[in-house]
PDB file of N, CA and C in Angstrom:
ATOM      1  N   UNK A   1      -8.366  11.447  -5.504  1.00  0.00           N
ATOM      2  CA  UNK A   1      -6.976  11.054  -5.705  1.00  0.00           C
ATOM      3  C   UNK A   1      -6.346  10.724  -4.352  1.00  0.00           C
ATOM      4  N   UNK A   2      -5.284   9.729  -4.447  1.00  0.00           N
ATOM      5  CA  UNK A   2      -4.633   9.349  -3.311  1.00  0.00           C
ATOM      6  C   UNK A   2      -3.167   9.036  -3.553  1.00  0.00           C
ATOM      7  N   UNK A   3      -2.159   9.702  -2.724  1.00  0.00           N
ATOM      8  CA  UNK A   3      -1.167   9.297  -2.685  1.00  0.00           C
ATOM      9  C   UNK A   3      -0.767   8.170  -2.267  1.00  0.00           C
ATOM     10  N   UNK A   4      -0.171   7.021  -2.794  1.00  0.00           N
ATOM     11  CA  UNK A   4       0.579   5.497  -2.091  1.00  0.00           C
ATOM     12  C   UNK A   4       2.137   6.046  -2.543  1.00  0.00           C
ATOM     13  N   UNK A   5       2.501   5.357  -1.306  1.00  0.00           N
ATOM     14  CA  UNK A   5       4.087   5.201  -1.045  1.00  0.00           C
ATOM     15  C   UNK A   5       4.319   4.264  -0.751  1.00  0.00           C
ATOM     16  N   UNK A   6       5.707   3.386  -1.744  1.00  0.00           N
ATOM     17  CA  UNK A   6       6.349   2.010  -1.509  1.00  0.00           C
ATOM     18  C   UNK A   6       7.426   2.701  -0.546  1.00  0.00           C
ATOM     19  N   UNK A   7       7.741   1.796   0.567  1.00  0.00           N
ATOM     20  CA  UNK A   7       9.151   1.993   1.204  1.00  0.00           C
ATOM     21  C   UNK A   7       9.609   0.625   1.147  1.00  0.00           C
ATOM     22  N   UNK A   8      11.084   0.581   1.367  1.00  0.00           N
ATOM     23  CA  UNK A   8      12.071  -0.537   1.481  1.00  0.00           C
ATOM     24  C   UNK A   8      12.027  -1.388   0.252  1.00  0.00           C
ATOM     25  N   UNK A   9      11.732  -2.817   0.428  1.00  0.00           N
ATOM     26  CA  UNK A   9      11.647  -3.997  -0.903  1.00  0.00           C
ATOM     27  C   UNK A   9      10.714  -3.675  -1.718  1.00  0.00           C
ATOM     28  N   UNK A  10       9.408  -2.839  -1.074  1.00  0.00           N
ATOM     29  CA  UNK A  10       8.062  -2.656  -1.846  1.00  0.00           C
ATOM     30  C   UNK A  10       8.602  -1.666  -3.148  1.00  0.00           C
ATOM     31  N   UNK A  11       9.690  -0.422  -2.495  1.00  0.00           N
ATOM     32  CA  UNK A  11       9.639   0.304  -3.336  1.00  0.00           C
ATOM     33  C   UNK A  11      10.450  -0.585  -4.761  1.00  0.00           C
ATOM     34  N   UNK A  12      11.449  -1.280  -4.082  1.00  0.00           N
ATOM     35  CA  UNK A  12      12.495  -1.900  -5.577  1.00  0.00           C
ATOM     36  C   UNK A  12      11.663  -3.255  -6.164  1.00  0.00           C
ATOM     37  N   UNK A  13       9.951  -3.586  -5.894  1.00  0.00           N
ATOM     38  CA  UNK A  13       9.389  -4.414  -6.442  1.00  0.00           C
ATOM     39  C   UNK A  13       8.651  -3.593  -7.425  1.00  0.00           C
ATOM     40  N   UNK A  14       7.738  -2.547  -6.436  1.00  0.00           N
ATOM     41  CA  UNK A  14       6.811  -1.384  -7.715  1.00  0.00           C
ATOM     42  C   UNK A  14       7.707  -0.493  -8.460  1.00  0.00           C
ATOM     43  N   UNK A  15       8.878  -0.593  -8.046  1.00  0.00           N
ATOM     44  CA  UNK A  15       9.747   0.446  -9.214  1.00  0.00           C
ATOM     45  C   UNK A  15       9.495   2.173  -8.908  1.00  0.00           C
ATOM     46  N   UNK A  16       8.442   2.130  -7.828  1.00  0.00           N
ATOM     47  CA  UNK A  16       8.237   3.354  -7.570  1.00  0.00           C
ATOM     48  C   UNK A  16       8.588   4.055  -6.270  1.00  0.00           C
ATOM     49  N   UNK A  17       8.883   5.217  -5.805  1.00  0.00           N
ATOM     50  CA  UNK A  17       9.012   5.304  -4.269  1.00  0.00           C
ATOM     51  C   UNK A  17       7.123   5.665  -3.863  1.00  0.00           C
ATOM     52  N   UNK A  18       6.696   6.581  -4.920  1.00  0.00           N
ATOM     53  CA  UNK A  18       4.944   6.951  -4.516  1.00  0.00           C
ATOM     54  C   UNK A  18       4.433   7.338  -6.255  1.00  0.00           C
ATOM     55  N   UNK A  19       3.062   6.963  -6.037  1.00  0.00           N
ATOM     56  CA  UNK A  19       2.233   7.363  -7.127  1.00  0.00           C
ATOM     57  C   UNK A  19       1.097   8.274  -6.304  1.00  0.00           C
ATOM     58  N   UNK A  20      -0.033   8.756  -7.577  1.00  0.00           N
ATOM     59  CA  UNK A  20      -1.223   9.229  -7.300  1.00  0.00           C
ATOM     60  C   UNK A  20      -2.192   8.555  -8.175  1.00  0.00           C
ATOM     61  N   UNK A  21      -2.923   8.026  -7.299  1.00  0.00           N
ATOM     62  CA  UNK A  21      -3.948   7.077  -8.006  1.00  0.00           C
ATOM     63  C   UNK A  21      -5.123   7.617  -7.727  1.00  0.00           C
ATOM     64  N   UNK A  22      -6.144   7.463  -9.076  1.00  0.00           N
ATOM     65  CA  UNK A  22      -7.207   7.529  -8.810  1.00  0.00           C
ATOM     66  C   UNK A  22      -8.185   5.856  -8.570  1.00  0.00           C
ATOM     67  N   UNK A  23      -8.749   5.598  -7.180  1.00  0.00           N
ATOM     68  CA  UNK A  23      -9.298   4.782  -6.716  1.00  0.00           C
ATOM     69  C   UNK A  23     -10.944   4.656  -6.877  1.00  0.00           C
ATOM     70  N   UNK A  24     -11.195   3.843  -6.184  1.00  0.00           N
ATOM     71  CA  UNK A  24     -12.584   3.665  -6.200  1.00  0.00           C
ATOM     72  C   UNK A  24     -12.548   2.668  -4.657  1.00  0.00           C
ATOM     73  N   UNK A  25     -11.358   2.431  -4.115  1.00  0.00           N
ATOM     74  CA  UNK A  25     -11.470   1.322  -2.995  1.00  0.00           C
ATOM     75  C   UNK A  25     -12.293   2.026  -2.046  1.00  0.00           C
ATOM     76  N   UNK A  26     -12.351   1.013  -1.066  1.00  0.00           N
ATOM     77  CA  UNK A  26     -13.449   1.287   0.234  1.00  0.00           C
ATOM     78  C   UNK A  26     -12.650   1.243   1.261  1.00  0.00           C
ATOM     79  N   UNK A  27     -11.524   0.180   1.012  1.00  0.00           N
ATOM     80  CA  UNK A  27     -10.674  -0.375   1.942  1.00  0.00           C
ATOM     81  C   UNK A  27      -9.368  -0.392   1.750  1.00  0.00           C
ATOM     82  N   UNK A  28      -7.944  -0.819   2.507  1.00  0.00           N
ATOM     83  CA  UNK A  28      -6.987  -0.530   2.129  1.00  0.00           C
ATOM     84  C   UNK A  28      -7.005  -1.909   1.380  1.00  0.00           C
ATOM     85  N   UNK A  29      -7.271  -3.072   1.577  1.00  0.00           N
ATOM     86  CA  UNK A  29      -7.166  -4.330   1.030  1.00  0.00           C
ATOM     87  C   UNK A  29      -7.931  -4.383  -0.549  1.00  0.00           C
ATOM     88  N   UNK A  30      -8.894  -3.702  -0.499  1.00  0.00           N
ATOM     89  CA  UNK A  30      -9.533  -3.272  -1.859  1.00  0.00           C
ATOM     90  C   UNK A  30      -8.570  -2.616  -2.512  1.00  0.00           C
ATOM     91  N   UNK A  31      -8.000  -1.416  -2.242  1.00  0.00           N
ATOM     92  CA  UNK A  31      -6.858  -0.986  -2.609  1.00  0.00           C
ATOM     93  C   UNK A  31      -5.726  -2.029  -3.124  1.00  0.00           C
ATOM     94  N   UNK A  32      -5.256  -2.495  -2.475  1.00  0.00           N
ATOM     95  CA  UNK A  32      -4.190  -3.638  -2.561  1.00  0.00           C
ATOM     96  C   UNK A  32      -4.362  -4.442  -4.254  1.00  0.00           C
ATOM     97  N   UNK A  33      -5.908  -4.908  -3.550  1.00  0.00           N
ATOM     98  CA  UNK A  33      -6.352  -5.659  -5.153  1.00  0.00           C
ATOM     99  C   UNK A  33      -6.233  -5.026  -6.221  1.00  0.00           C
ATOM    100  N   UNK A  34      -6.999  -3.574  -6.202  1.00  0.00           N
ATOM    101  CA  UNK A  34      -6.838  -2.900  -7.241  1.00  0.00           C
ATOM    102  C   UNK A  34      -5.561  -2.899  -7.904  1.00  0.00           C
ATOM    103  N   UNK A  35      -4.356  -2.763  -7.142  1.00  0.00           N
ATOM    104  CA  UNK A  35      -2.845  -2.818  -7.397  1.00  0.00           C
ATOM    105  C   UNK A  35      -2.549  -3.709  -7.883  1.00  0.00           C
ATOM    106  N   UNK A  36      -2.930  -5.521  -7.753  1.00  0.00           N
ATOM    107  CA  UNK A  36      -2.629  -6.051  -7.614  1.00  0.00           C
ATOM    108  C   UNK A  36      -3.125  -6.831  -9.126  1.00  0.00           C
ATOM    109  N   UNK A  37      -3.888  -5.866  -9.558  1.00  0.00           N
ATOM    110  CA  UNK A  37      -4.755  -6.329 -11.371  1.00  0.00           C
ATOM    111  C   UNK A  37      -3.571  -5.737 -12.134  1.00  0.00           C
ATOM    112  N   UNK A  38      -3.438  -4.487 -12.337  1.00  0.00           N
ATOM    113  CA  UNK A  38      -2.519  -3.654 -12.275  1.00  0.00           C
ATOM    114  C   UNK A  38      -1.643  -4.270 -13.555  1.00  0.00           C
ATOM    115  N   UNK A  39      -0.586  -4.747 -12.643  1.00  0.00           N
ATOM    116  CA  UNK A  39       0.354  -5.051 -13.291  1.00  0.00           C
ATOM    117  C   UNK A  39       1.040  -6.344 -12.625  1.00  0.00           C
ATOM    118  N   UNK A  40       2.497  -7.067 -13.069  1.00  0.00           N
ATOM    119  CA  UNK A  40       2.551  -8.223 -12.968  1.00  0.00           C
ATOM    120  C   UNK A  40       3.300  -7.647 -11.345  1.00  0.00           C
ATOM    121  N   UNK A  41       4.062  -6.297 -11.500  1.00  0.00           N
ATOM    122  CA  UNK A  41       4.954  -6.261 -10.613  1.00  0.00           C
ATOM    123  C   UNK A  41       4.277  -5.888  -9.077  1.00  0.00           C
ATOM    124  N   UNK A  42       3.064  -5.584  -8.969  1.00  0.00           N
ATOM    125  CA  UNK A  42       2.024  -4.983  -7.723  1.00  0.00           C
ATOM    126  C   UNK A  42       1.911  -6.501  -7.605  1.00  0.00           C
ATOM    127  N   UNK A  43       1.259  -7.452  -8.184  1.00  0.00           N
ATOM    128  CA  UNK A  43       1.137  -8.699  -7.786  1.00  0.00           C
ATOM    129  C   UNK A  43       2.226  -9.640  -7.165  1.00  0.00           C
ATOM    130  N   UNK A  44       3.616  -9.222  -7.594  1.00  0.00           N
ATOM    131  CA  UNK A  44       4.905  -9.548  -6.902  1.00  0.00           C
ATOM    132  C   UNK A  44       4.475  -8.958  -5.392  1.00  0.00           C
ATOM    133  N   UNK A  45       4.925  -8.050  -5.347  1.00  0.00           N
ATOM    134  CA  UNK A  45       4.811  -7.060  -4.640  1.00  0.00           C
ATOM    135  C   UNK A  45       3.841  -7.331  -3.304  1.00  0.00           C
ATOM    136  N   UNK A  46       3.145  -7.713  -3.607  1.00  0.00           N
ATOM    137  CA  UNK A  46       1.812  -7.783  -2.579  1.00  0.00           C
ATOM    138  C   UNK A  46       1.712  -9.119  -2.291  1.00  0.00           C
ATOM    139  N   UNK A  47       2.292 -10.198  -2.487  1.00  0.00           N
ATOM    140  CA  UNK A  47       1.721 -11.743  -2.609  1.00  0.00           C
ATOM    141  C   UNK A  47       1.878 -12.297  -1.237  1.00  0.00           C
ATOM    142  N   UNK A  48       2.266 -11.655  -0.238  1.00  0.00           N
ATOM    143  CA  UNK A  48       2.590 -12.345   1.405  1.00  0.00           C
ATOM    144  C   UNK A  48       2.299 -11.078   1.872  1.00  0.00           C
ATOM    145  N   UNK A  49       0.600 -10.484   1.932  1.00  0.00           N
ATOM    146  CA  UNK A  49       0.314  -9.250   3.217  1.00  0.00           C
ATOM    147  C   UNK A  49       0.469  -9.357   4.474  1.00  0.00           C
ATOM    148  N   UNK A  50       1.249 -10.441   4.854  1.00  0.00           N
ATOM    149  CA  UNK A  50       1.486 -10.680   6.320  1.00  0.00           C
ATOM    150  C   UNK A  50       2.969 -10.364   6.478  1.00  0.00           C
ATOM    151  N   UNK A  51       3.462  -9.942   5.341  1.00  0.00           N
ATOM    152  CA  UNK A  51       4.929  -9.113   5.509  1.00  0.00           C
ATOM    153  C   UNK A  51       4.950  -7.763   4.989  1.00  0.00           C
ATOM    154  N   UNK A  52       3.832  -7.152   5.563  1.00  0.00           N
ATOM    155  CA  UNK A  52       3.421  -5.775   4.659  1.00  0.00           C
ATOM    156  C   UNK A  52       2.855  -5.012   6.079  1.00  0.00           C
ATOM    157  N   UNK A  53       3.294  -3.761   6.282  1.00  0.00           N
ATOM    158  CA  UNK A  53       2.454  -2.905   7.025  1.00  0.00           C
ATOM    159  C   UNK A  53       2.073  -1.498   6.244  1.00  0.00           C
ATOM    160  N   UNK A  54       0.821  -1.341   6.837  1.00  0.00           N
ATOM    161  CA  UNK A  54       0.403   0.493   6.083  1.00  0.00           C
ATOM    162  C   UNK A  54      -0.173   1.064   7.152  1.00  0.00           C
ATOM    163  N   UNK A  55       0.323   2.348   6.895  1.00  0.00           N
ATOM    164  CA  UNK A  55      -0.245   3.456   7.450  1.00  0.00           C
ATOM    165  C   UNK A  55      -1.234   4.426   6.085  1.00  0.00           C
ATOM    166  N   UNK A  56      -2.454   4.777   6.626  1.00  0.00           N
ATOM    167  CA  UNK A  56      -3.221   5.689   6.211  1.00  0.00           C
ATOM    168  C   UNK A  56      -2.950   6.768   7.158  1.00  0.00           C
ATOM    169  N   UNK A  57      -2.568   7.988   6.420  1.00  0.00           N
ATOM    170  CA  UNK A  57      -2.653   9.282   6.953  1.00  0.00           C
ATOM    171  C   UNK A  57      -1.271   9.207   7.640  1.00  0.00           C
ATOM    172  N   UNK A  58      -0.657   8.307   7.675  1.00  0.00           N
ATOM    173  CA  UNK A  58       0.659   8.582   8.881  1.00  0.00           C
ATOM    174  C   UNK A  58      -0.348   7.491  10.224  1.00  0.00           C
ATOM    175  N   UNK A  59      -1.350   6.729  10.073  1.00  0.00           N
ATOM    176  CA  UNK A  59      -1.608   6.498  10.895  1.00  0.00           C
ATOM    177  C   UNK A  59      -1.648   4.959  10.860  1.00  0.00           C
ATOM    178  N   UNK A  60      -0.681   4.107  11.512  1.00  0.00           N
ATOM    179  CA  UNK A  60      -0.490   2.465  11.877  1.00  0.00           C
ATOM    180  C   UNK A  60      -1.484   1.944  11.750  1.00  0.00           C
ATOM    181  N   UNK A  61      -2.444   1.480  10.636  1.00  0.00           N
ATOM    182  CA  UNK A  61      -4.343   0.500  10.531  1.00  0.00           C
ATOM    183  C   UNK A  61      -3.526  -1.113   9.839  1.00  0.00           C
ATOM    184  N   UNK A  62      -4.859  -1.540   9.855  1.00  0.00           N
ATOM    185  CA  UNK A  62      -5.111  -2.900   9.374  1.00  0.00           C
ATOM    186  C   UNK A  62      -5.604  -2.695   7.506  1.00  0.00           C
ATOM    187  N   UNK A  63      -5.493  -3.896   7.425  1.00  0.00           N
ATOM    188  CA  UNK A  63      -5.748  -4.202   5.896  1.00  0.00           C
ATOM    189  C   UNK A  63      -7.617  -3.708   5.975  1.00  0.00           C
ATOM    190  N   UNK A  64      -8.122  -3.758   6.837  1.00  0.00           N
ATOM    191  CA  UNK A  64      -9.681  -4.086   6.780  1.00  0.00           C
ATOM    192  C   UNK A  64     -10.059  -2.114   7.028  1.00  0.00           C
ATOM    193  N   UNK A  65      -8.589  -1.577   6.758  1.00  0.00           N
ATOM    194  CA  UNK A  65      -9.216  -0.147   7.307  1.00  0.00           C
ATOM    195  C   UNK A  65      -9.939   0.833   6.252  1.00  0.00           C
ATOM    196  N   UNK A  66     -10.808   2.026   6.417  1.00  0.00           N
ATOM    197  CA  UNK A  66     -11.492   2.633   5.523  1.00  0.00           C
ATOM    198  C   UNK A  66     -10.446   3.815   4.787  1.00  0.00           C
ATOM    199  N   UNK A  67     -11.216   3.674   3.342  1.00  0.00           N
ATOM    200  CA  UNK A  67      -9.707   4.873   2.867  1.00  0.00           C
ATOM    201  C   UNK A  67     -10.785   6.050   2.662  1.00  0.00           C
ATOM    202  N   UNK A  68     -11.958   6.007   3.502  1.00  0.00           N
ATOM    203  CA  UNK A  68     -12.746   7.592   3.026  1.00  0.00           C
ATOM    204  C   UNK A  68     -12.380   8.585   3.334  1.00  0.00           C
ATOM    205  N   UNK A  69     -11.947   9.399   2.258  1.00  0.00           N
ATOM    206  CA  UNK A  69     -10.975  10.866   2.720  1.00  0.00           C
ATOM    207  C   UNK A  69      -9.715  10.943   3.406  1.00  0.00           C
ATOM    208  N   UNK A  70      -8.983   9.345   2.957  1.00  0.00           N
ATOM    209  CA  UNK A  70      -7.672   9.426   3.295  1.00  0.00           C
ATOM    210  C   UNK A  70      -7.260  10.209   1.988  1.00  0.00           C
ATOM    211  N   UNK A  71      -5.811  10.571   2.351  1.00  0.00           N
ATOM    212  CA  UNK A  71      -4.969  11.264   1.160  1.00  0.00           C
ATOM    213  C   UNK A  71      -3.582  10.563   0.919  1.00  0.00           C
ATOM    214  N   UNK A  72      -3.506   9.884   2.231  1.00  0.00           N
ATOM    215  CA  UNK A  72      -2.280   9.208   1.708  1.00  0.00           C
ATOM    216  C   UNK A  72      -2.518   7.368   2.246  1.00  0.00           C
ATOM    217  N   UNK A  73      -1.664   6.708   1.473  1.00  0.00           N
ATOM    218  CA  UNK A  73      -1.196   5.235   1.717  1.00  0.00           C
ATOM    219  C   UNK A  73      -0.230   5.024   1.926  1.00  0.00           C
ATOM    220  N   UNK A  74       0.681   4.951   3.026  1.00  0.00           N
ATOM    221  CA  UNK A  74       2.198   3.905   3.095  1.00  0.00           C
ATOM    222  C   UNK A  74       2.387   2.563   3.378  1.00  0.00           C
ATOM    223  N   UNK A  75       2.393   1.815   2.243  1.00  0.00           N
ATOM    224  CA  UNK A  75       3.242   0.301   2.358  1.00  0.00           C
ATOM    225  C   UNK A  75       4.465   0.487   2.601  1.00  0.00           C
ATOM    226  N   UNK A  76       4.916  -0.560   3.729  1.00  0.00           N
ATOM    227  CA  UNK A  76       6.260  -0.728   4.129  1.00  0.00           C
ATOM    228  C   UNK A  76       6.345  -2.528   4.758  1.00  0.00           C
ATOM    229  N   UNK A  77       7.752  -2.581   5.315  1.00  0.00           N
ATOM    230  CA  UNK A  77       7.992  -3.947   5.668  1.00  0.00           C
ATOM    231  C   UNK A  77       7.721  -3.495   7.274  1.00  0.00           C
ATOM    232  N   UNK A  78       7.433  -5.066   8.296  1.00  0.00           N
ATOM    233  CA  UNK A  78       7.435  -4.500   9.921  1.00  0.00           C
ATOM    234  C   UNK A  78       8.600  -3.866  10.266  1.00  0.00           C
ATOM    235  N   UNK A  79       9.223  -3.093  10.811  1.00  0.00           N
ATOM    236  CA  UNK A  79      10.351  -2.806  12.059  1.00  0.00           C
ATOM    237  C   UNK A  79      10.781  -3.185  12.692  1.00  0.00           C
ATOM    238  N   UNK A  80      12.197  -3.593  12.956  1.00  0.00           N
ATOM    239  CA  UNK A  80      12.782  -3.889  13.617  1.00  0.00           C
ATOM    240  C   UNK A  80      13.711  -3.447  14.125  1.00  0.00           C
ATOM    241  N   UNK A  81      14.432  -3.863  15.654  1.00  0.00           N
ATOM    242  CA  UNK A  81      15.388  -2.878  15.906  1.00  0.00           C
ATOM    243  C   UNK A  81      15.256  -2.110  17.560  1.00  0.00           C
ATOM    244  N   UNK A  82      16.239  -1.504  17.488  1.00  0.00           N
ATOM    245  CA  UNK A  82      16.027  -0.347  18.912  1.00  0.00           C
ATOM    246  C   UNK A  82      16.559   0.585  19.082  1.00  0.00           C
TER     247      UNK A  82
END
């Protein structure tokens, strides 16, 4: 099992702030897809990953990163600001 968390637009597209999913991904982008069969609103949601950042674990990765024995997922938008 894995926790994902929508923050900002992600959360008012998935309707959710976090779920617990049971996966099978390898990757966070595998992940993504999986979401992205789902339902119509994960496919909203996800359709420009170049306006999407995640952290696994609390930790800033790429789409290409491994989710083995992560516990958590955060999607969010980039940061801005100071």
């Amino acid at each position: 099992m894995i926790d994902v968390l929508y923050f900002a637009w992600l959360r008012e597209r998935v309707g959710l702030p976090r779920e617990r999913l049971e996966t099978s991904a390898a990757t966070v982008a595998d992940l993504v897809e999986e979401l992205k069969v789902r339902e119509e609103r994960y496919a909203f949601a996800f359709q420009d990953l170049s306006a999407i950042r995640v952290a696994v674990d609390q930790e800033l990765v790429g789409f290409d990163a491994p989710l083995a024995g992560a516990r958590e997922v955060a999607f969010f938008p980039p940061m801005t600001g100071g």
